[in-house]
Protein backbone atom coordinates (compact mmCIF):
# COMPACT_ATOMS: atom_id res chain seq x y z
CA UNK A 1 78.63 74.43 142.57
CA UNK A 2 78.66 71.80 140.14
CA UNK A 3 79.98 69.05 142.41
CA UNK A 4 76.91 69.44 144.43
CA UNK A 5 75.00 68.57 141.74
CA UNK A 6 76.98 65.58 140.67
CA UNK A 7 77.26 64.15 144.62
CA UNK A 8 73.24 64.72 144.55
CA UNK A 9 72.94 62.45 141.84
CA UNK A 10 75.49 60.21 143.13
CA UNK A 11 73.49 59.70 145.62
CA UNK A 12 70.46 58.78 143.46
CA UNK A 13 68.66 62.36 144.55
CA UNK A 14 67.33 64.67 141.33
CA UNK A 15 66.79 67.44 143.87
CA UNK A 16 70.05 69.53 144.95
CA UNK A 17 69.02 71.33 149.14
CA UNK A 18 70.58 72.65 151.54
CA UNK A 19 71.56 68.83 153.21
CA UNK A 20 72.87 67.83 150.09
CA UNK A 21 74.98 70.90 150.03
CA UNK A 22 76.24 70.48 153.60
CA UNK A 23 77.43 67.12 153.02
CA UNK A 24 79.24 67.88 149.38
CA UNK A 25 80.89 70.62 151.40
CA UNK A 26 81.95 68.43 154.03
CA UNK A 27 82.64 65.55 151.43
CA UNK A 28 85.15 68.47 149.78
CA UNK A 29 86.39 69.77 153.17
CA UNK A 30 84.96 72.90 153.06
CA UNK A 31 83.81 74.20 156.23
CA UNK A 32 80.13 76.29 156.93
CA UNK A 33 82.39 78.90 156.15
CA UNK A 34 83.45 78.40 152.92
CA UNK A 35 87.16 77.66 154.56
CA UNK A 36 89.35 74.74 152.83
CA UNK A 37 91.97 72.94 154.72
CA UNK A 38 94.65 75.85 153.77
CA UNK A 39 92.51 78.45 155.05
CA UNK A 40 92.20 76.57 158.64
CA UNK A 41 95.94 76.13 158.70
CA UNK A 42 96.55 79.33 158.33
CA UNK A 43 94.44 80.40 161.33
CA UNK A 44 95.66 77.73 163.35
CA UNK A 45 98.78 78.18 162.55
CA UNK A 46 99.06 81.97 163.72
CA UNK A 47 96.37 80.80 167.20
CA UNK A 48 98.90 78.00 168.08
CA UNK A 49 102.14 79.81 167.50
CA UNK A 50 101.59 82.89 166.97
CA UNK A 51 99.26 84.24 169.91
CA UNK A 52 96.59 85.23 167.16
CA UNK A 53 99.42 87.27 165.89
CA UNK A 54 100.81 89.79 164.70
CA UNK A 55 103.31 87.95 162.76
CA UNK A 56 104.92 88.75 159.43
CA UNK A 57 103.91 87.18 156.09
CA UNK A 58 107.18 86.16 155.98
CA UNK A 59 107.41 84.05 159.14
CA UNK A 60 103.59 82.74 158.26
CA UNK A 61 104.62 81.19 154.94
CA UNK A 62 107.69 79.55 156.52
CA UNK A 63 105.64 78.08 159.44
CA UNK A 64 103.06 76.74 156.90
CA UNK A 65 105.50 75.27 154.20
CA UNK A 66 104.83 77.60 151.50
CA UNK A 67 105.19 80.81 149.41
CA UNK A 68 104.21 84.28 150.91
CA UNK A 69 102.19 84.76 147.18
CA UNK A 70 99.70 81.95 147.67
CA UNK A 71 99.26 83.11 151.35
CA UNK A 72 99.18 86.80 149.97
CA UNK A 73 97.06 85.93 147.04
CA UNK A 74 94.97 82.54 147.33
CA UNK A 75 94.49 82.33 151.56
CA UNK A 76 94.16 85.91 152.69
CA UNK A 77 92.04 87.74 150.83
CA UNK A 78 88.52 85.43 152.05
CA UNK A 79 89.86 85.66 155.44
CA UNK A 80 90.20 89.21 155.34
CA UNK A 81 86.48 89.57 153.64
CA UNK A 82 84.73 87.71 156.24
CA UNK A 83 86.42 89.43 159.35
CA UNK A 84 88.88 86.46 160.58
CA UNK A 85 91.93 88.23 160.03
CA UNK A 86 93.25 91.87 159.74
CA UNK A 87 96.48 93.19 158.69
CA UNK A 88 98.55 96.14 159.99
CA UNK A 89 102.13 97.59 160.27
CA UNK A 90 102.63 95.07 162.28
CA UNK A 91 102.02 92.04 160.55
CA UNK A 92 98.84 90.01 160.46
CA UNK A 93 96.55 89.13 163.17
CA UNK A 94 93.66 87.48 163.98
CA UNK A 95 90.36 89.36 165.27
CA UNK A 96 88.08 88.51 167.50
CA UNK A 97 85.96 86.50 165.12
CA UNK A 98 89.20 84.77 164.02
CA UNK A 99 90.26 84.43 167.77
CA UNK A 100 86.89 82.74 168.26
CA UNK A 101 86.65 80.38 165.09
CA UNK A 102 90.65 79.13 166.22
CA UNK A 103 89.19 78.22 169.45
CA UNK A 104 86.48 76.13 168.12
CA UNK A 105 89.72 74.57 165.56
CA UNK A 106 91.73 73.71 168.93
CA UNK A 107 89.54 71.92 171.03
């Protein structure tokens, strides 16, 4: 986390805590989560049009602009780790911790 140590000292601070953090995070657009802008898309994305899914990979990466491999590779993987998403025969869905963090990402 480098760039928590740089925006501490741009903000004249020698001491890197857990405020400091929180505000290079949201500075960067990384949610308490660790979630980036593509991540919350993604959820929202399958929440809004989706029902919380299932939907194919397929139809996801159409509906978000992009290539199944960075969804595959770069977006799923973290949400799968932390419990927002699961993926069966049918396609991907969201869980009930997904299905609750979407809600919060509506309102």
């Amino acid at each position: 986390m480098f760039w928590a140590r740089d925006f501490a000292h741009s903000r004249n601070q020698s001491d890197i805590d857990v405020d400091i953090v929180n505000e290079a995070m949201d500075n960067k657009g990384i949610c308490s989560l660790g979630l980036i802008d593509m991540d919350r898309k993604y959820i929202k994305i399958l929440f809004e049009l989706y029902d919380g899914g299932p939907s194919g990979l397929q139809t996801l990466a159409s509906s978000l602009n992009t290539v199944e491999e960075t969804l595959k590779d770069s977006v799923e993987p973290y949400l799968l780790q932390i419990g927002l998403l699961g993926r069966g025969a049918s396609g991907r869905f969201l869980t009930t911790d997904g299905l609750a963090y979407a809600r919060k990402l509506t309102k």
